[in-house]
Protein backbone atom coordinates (compact mmCIF):
# COMPACT_ATOMS: atom_id res chain seq x y z
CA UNK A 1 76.41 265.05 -29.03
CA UNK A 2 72.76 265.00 -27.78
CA UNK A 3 71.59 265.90 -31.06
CA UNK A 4 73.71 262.91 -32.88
CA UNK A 5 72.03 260.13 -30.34
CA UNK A 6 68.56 261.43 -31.46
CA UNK A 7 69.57 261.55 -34.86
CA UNK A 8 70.72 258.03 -35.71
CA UNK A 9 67.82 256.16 -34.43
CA UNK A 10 65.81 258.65 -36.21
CA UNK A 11 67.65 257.50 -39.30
CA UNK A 12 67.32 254.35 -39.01
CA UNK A 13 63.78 254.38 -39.20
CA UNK A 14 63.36 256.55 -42.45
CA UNK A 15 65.81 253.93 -43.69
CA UNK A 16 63.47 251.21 -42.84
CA UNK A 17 60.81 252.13 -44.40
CA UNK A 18 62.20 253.20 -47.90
CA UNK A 19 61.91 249.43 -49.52
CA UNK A 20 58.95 248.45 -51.57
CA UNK A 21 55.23 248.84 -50.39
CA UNK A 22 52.59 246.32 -51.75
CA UNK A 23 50.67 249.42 -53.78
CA UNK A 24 53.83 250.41 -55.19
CA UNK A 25 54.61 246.55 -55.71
CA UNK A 26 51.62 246.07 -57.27
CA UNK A 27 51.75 249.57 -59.34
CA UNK A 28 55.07 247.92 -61.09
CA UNK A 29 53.02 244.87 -62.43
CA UNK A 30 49.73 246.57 -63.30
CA UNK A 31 50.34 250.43 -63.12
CA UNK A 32 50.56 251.99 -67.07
CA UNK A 33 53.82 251.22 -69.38
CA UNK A 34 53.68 255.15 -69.76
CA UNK A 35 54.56 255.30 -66.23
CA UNK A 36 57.66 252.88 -66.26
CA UNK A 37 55.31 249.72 -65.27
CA UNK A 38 55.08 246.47 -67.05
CA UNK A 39 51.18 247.02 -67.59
CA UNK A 40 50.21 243.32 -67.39
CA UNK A 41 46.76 242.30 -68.75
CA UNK A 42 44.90 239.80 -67.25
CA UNK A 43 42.53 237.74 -68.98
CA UNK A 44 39.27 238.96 -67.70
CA UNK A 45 40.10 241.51 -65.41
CA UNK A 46 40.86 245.48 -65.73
CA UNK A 47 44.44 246.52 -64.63
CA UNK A 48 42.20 248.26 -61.85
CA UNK A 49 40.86 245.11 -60.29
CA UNK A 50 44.28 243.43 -60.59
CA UNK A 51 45.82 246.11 -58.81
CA UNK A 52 42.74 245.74 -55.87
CA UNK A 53 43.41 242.47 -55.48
CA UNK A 54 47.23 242.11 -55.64
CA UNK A 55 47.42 245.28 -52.88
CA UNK A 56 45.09 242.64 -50.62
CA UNK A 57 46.69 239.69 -51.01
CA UNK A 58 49.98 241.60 -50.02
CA UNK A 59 49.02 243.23 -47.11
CA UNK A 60 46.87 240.26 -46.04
CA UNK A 61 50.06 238.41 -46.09
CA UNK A 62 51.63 240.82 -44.60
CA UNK A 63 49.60 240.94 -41.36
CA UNK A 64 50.24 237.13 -40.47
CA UNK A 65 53.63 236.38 -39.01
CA UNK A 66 55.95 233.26 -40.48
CA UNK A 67 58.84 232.14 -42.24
CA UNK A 68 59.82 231.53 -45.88
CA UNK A 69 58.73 228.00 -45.93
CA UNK A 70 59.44 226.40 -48.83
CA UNK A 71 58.33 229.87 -50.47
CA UNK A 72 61.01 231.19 -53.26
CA UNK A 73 60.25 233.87 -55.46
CA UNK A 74 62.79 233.52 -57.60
CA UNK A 75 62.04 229.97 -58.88
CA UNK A 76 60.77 230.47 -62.41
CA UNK A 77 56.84 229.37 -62.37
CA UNK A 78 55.35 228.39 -65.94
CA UNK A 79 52.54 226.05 -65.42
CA UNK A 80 50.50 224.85 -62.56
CA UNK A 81 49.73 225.85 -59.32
CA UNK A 82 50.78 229.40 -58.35
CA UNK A 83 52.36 229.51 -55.03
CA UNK A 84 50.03 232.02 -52.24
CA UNK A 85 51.69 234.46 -50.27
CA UNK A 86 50.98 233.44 -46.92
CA UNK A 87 52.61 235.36 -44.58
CA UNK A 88 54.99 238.41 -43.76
CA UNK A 89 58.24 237.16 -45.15
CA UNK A 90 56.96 235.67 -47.79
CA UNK A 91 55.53 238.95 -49.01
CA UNK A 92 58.44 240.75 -47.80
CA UNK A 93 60.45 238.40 -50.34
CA UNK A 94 58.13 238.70 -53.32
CA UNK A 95 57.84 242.92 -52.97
CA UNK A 96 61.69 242.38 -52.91
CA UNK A 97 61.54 239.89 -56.45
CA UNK A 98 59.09 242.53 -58.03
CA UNK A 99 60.65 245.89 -56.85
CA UNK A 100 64.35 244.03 -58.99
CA UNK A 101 63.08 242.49 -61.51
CA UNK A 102 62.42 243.41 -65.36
CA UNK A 103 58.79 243.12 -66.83
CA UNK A 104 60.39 240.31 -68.79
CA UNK A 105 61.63 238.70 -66.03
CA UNK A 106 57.84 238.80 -64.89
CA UNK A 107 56.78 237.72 -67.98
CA UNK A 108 58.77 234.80 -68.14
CA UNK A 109 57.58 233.32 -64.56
CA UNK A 110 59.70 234.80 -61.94
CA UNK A 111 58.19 236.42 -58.49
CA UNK A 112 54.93 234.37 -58.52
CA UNK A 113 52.65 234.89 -57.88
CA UNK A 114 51.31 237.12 -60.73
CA UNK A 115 47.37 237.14 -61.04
């Protein structure tokens, strides 16, 4: 019984920390197509520095506390302004848009903000 009330908590922790990571995040948009990522080429920039700067402005974002705002990942972006991830949730919701969605789905404006 002992062993059981260590156990769970335990579990709950690993469980926790099994979602998407901003380098792994970031890996899915920029990381090789060889590897099962979308590969995405940015006009002037190597995959490499893509990757750099996607993995900071995640876990910049990350490290400020705040809601959603009017922040939604999932609202198809075409033209314009891309929307900043400015704090925790909002990251925490874009890793989640990026860990679901299809390179298309990237491709065709979803989980902005794409570099």
């Amino acid at each position: 019984m002992r062993l059981a009330l260590l156990v769970l908590p335990l579990a709950g922790l690993l469980a926790a920390g099994c979602g998407p990571t901003c380098p792994t995040t970031c890996a899915k948009i920029y990381g090789q197509a060889a590897d099962g990522n979308c590969n995405t080429a940015i006009p002037g920039q190597t995959n490499e520095a893509s990757f750099d700067a996607c993995v900071d402005m995640c876990e910049d974002a990350l490290a400020i506390p705040g809601d959603l705002g009017g922040y939604n990942p999932n609202e198809r972006v075409l033209s314009g302004e891309l929307p900043e991830l400015e704090n925790e949730k909002q990251a925490a919701a874009w890793m989640d848009c990026i860990d679901g969605a299809s390179c298309q789905t990237l491709n065709d404006g979803y989980c902005a903000p794409l570099f």
